[in-house]
C-alpha atoms as a PDB file:
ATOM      1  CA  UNK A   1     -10.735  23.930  38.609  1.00  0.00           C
ATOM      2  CA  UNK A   2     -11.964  26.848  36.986  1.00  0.00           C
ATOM      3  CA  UNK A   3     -14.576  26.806  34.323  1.00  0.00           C
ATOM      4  CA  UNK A   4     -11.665  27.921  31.481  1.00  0.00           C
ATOM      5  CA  UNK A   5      -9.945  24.916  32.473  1.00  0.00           C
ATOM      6  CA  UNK A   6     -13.572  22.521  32.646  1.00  0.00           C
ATOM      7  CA  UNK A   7     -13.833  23.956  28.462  1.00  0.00           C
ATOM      8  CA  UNK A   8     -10.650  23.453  27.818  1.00  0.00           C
ATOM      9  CA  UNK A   9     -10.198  19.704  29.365  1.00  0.00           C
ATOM     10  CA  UNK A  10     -13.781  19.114  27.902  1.00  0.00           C
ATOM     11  CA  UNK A  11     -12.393  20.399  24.363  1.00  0.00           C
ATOM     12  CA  UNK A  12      -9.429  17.640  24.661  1.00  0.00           C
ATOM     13  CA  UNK A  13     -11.578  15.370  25.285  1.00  0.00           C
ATOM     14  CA  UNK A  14     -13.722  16.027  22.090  1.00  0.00           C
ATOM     15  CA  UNK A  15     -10.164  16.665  20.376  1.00  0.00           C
ATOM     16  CA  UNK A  16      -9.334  13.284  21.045  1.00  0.00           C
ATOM     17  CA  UNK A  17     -12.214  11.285  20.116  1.00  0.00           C
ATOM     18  CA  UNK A  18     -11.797  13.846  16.672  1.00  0.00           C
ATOM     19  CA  UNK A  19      -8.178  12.169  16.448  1.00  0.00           C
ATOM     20  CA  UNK A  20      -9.647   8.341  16.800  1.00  0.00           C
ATOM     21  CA  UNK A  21     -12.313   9.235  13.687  1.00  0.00           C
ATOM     22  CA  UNK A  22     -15.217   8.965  16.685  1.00  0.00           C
ATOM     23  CA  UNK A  23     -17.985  11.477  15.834  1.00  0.00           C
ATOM     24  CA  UNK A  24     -20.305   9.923  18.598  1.00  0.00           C
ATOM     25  CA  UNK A  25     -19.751  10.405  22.433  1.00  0.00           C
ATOM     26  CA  UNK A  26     -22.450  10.120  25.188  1.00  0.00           C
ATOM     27  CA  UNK A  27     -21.743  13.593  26.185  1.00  0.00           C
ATOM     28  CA  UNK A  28     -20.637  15.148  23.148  1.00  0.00           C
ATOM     29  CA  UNK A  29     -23.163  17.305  22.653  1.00  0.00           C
ATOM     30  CA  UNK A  30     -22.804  18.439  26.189  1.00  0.00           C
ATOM     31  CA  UNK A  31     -19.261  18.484  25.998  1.00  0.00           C
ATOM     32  CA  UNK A  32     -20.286  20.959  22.786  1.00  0.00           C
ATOM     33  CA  UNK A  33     -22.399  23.630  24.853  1.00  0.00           C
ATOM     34  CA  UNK A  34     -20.265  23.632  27.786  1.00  0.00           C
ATOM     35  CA  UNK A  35     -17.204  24.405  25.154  1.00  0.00           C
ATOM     36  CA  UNK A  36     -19.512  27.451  24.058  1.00  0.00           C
ATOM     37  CA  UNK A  37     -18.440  27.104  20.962  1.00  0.00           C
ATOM     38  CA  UNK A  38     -16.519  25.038  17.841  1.00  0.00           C
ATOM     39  CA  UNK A  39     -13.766  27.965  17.584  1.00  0.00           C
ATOM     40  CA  UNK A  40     -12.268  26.339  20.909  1.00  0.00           C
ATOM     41  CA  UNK A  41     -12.461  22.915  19.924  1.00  0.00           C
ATOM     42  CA  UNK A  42     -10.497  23.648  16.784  1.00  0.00           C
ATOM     43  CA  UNK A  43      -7.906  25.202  18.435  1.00  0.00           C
ATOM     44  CA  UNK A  44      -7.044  22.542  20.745  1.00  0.00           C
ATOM     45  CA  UNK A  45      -7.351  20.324  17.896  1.00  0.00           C
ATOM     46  CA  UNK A  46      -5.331  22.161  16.089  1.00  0.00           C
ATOM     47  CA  UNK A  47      -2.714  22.561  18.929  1.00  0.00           C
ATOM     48  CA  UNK A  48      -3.225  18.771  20.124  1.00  0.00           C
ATOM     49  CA  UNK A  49      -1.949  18.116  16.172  1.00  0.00           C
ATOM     50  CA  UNK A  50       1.273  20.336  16.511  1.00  0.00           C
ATOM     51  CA  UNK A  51       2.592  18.743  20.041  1.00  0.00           C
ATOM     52  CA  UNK A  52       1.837  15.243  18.434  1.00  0.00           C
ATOM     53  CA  UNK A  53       3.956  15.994  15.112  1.00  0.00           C
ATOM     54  CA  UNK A  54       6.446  17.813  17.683  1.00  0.00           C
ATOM     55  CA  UNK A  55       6.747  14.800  19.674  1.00  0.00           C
ATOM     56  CA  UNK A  56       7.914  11.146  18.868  1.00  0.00           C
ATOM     57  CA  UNK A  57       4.550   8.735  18.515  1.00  0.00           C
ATOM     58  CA  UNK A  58       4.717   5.646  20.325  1.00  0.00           C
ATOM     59  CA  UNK A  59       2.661   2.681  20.882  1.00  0.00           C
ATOM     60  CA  UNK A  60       2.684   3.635  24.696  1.00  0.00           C
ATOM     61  CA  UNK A  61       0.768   7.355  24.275  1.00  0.00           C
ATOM     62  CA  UNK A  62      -1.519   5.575  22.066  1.00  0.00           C
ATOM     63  CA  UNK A  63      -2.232   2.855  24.616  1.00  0.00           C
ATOM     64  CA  UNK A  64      -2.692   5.615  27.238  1.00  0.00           C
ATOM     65  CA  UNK A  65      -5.579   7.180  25.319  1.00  0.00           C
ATOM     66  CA  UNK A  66      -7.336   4.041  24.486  1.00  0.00           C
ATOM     67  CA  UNK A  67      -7.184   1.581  27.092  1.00  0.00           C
ATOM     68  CA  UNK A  68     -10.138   2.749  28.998  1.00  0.00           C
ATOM     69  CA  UNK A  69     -12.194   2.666  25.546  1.00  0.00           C
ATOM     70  CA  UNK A  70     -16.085   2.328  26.268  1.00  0.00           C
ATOM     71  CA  UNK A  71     -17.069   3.153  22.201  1.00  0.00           C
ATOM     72  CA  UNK A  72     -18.749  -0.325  22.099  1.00  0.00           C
ATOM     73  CA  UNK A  73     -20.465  -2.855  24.648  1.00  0.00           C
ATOM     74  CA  UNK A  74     -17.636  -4.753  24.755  1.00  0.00           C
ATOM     75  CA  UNK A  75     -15.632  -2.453  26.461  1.00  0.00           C
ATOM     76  CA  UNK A  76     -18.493  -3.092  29.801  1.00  0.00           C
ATOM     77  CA  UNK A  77     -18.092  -6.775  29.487  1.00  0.00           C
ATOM     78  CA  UNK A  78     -14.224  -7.358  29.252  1.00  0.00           C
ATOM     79  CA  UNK A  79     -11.494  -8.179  31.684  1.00  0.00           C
ATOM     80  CA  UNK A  80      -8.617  -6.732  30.068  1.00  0.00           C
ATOM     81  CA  UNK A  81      -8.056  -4.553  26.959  1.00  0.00           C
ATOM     82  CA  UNK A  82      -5.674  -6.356  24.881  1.00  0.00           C
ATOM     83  CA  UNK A  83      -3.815  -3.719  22.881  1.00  0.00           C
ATOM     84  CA  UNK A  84      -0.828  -5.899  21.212  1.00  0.00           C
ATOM     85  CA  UNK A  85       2.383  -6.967  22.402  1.00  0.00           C
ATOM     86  CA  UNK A  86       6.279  -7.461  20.769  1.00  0.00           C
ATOM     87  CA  UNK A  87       8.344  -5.078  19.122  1.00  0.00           C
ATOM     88  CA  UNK A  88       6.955  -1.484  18.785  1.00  0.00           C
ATOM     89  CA  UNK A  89       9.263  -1.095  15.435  1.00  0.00           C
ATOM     90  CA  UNK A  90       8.610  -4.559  14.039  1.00  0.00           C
ATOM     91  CA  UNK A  91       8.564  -5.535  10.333  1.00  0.00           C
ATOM     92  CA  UNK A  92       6.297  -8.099  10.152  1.00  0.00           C
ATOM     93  CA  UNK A  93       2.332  -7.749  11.719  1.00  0.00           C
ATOM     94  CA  UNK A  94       0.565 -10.556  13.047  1.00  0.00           C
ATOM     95  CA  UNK A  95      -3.266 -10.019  13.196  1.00  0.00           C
ATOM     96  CA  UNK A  96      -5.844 -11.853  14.405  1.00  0.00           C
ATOM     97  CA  UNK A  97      -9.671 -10.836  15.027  1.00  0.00           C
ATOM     98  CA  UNK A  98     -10.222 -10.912  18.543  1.00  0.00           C
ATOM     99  CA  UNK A  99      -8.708 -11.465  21.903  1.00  0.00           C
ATOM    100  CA  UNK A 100     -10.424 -15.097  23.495  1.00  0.00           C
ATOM    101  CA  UNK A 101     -10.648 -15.940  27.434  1.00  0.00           C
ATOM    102  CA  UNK A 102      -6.854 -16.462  28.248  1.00  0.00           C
ATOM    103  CA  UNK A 103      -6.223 -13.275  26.326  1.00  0.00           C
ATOM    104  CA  UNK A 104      -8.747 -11.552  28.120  1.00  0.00           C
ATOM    105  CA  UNK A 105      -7.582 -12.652  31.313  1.00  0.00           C
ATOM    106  CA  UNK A 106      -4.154 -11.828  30.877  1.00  0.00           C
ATOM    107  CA  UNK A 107      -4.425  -8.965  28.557  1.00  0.00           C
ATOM    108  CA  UNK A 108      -2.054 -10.383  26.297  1.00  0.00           C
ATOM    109  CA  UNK A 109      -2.834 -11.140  22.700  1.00  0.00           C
ATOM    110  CA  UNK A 110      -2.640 -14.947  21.522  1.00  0.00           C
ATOM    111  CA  UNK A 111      -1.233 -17.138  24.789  1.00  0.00           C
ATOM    112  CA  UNK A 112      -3.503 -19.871  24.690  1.00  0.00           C
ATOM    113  CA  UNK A 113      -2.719 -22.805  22.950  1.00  0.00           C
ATOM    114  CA  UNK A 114      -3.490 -20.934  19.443  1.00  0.00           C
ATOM    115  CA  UNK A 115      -0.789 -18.955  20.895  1.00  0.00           C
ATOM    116  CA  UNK A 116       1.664 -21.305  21.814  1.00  0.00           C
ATOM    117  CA  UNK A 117       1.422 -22.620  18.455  1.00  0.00           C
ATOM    118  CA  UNK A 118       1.700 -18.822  16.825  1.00  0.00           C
ATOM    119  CA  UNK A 119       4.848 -19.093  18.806  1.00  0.00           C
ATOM    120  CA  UNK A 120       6.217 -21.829  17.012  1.00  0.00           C
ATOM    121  CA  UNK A 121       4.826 -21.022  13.858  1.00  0.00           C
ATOM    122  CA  UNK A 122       7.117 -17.569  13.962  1.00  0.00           C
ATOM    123  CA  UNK A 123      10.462 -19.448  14.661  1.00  0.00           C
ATOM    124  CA  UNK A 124       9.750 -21.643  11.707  1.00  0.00           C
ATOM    125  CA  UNK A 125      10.682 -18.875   9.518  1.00  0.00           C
ATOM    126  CA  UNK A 126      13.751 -18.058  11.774  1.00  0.00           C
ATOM    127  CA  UNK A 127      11.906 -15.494  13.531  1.00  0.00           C
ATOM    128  CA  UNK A 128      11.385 -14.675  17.190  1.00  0.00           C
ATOM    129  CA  UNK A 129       7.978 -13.641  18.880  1.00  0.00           C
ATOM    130  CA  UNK A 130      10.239 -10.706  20.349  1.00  0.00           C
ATOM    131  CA  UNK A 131      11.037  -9.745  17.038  1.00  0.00           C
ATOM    132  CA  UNK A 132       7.542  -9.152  15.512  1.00  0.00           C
ATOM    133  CA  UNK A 133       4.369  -7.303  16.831  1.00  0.00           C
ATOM    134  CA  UNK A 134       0.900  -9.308  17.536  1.00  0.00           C
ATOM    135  CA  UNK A 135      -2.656  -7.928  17.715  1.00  0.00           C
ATOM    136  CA  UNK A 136      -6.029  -8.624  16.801  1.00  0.00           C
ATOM    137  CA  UNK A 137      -8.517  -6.421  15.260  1.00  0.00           C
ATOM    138  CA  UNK A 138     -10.513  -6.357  18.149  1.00  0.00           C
ATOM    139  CA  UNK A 139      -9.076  -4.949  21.319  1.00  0.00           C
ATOM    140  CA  UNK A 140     -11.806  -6.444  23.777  1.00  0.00           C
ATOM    141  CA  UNK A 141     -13.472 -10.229  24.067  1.00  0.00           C
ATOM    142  CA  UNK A 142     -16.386 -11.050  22.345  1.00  0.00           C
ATOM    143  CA  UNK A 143     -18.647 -13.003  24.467  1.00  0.00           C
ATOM    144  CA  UNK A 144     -18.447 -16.716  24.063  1.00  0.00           C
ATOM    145  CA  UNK A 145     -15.940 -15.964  21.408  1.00  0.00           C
ATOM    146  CA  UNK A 146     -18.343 -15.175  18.566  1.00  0.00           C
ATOM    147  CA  UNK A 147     -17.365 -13.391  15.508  1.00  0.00           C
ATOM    148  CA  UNK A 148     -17.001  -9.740  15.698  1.00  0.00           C
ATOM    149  CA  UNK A 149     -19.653  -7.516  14.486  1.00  0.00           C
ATOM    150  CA  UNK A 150     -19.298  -4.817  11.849  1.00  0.00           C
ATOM    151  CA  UNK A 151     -20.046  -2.151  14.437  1.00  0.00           C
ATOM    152  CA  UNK A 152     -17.604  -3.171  16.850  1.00  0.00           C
ATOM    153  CA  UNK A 153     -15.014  -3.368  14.222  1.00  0.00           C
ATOM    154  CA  UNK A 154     -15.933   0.171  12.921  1.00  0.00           C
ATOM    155  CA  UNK A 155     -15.279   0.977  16.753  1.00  0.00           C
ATOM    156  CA  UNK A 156     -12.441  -0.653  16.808  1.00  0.00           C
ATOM    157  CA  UNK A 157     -10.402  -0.954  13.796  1.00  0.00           C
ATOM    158  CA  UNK A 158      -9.049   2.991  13.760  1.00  0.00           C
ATOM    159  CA  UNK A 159      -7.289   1.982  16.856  1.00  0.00           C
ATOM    160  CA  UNK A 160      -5.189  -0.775  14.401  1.00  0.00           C
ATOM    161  CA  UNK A 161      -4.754   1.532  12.067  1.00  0.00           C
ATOM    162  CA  UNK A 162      -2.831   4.177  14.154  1.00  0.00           C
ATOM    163  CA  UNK A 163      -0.808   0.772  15.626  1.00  0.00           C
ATOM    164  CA  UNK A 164       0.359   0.016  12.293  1.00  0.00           C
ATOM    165  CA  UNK A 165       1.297   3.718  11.018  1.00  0.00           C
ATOM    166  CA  UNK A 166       3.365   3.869  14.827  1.00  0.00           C
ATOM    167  CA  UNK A 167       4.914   0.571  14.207  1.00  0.00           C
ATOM    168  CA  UNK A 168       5.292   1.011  10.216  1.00  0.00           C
ATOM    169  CA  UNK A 169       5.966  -2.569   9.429  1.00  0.00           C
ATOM    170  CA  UNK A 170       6.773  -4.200   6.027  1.00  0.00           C
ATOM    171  CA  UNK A 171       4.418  -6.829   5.807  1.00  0.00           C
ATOM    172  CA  UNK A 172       1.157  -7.672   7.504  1.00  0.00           C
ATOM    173  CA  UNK A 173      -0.256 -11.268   7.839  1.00  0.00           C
ATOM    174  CA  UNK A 174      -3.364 -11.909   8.551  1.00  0.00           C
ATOM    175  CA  UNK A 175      -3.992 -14.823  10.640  1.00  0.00           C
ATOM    176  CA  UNK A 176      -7.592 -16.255   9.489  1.00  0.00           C
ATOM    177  CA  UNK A 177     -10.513 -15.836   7.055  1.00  0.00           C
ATOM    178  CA  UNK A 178     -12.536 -13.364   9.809  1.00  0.00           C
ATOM    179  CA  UNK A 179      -9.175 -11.202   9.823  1.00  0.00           C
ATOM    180  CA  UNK A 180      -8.778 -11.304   6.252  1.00  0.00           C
ATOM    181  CA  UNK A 181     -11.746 -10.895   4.720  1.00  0.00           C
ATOM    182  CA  UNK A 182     -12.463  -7.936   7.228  1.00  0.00           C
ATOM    183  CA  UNK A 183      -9.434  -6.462   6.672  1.00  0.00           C
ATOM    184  CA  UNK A 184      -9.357  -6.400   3.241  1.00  0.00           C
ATOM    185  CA  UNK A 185     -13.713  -5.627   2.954  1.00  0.00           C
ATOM    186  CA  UNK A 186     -13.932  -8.871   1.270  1.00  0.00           C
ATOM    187  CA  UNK A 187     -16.592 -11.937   0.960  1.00  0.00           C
ATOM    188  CA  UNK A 188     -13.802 -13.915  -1.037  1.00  0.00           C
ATOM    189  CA  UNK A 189     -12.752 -17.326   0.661  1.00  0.00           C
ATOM    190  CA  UNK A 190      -9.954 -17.920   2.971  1.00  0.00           C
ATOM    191  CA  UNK A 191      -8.510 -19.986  -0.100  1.00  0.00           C
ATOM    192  CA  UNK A 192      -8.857 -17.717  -3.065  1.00  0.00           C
ATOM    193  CA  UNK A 193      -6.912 -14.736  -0.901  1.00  0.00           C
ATOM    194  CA  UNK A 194      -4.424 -17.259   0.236  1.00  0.00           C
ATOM    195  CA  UNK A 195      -1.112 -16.873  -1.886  1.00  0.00           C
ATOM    196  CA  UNK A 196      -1.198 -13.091  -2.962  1.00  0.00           C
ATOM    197  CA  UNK A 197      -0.191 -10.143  -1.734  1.00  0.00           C
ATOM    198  CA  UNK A 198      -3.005  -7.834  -0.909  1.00  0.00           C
ATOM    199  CA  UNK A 199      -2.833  -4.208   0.172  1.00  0.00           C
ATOM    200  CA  UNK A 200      -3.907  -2.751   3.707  1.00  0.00           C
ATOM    201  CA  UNK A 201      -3.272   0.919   4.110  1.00  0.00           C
ATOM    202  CA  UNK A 202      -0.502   1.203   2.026  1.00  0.00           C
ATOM    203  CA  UNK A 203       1.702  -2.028   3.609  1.00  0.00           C
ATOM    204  CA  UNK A 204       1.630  -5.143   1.982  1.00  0.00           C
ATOM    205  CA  UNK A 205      -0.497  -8.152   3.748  1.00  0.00           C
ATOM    206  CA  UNK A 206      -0.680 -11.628   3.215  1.00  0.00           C
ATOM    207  CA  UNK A 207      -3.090 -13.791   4.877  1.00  0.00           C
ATOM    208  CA  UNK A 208      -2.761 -17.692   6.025  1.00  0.00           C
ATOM    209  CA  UNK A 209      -5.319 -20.122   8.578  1.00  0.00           C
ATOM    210  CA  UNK A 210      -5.530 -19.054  12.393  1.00  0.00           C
ATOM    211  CA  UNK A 211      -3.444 -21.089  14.603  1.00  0.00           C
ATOM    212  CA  UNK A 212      -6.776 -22.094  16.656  1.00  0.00           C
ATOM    213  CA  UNK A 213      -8.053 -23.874  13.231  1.00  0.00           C
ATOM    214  CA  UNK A 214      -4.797 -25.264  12.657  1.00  0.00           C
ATOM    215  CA  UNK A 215      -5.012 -27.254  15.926  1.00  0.00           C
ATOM    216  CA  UNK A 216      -9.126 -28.169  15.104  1.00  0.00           C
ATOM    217  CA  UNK A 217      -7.187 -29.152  11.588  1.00  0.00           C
ATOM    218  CA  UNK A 218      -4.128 -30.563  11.548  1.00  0.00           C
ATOM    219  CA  UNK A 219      -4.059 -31.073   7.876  1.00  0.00           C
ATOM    220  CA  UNK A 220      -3.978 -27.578   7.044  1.00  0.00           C
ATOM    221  CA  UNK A 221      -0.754 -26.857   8.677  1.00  0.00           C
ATOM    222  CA  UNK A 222       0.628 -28.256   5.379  1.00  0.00           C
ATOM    223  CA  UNK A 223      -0.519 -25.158   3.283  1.00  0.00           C
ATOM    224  CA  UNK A 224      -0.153 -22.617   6.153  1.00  0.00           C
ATOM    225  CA  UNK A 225       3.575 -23.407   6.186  1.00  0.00           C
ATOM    226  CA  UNK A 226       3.418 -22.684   2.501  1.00  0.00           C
ATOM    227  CA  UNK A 227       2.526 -19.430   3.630  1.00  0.00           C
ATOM    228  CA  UNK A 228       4.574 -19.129   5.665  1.00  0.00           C
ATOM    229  CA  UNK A 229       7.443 -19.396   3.837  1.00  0.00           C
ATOM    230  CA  UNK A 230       5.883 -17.042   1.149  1.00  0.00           C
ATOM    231  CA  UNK A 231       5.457 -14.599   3.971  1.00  0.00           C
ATOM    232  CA  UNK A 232       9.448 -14.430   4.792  1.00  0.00           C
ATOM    233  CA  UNK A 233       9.974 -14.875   0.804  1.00  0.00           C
ATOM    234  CA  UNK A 234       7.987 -11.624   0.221  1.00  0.00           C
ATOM    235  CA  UNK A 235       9.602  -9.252   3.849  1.00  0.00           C
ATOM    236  CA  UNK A 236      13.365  -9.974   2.802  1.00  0.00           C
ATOM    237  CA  UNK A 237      13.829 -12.678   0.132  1.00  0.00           C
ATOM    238  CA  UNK A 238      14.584 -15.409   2.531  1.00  0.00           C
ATOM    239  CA  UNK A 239      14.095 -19.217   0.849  1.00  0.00           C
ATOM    240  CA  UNK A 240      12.893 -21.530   3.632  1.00  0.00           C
ATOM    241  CA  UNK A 241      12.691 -25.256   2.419  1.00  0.00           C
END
């Protein structure tokens, strides 16, 4: 490879950590000299922009240029990246915070018992897991399941973001206080967000108890299938009794 070639893939490189709203990379600054200068790395950019509006966007390219993400220490300590799963054009969102140990091992997103229980929580609003699109906010395992910090989710949130404007869904619903409040920047309680429609980039989200605390709490499963039904109420006008 010759050096033109070394600047250019280096400038791609930089180009694409520009795209993810990453201004920090252990070589960037290296990456910077060897490029010579900024001129190149806004063409690239520029050009890297035109083939990605001239192309279709799909959940696929996106996973392709994230799954080997190292932007936070949890990307050295996980088993497997779990991006999301289900339909890349769904209308309704699930959300949670963070992959735990079965989704780490697998790399799938909620198929632990929470999981199994997500499961049946989507059919009772006539829906099938196949039919909507599940993810957390974190991509990668925090250790011993503790709650994500603010620095990993500034890490890792952009990477949801460009999920949800691929997949353009109707609703959102956020599956917990941790992926609520986060979400929406907000201290309020679980209960006082519960019930509303709240705003996340433009697409409407609801938000109702995780399935793991619905198993710890069987008593809440009462008001979560209130929310339930006021999820499918508010994506196509659907009465569930």
């Amino acid at each position: 490879m010759n050096s033109g070639d070394v600047k250019k893939n280096l400038a791609v490189f930089v180009s694409q950590r520009m795209e993810m709203g990453d201004t920090e990379w252990p070589c960037g600054q290296e990456a910077l000299e060897t490029c010579s200068s900024l001129e190149l790395i806004g063409t690239v950019h520029r050009d890297s922009q035109q083939e990605s509006a001239a192309s279709d966007d799909s959940l696929e390219t996106l996973y392709e240029t994230v799954h080997g993400c190292l932007r936070c220490p949890l990307g050295h300590t996980r088993n497997k990246f779990v991006f999301g799963s289900g339909n890349p054009h769904a209308d309704i969102m699930f959300i949670g915070e963070a992959p735990g140990a079965d989704e780490d091992t697998q790399g799938i997103p909620f198929v632990g018992r929470a999981g199994k229980l997500l499961t049946k929580m989507i059919e009772a609003i006539k829906l099938r897991r196949e039919d909507v699109y599940i993810g957390n906010i974190l991509k990668c395992r925090p250790p011993s399941n503790r709650d994500p910090k603010p620095e990993e989710i500034e890490k890792c949130e952009p990477i949801l973001i460009r999920q949800i404007e691929i997949i353009r869904p109707k609703i959102i619903c956020a599956l917990g206080r941790i992926s609520g409040t986060t979400l929406l920047r907000s201290r309020a309680s679980l209960g006082s967000l519960r019930g509303d429609v709240h705003d996340y980039h433009g697409v409407k989200l609801i938000i109702t108890y995780h399935p793991a605390a619905l198993l710890r709490n069987p008593n809440w499963k009462i008001p979560a299938w209130e929310d339930l039904k006021f999820l499918r109420r508010e994506y196509d006008g659907l009465e569930l009794t």
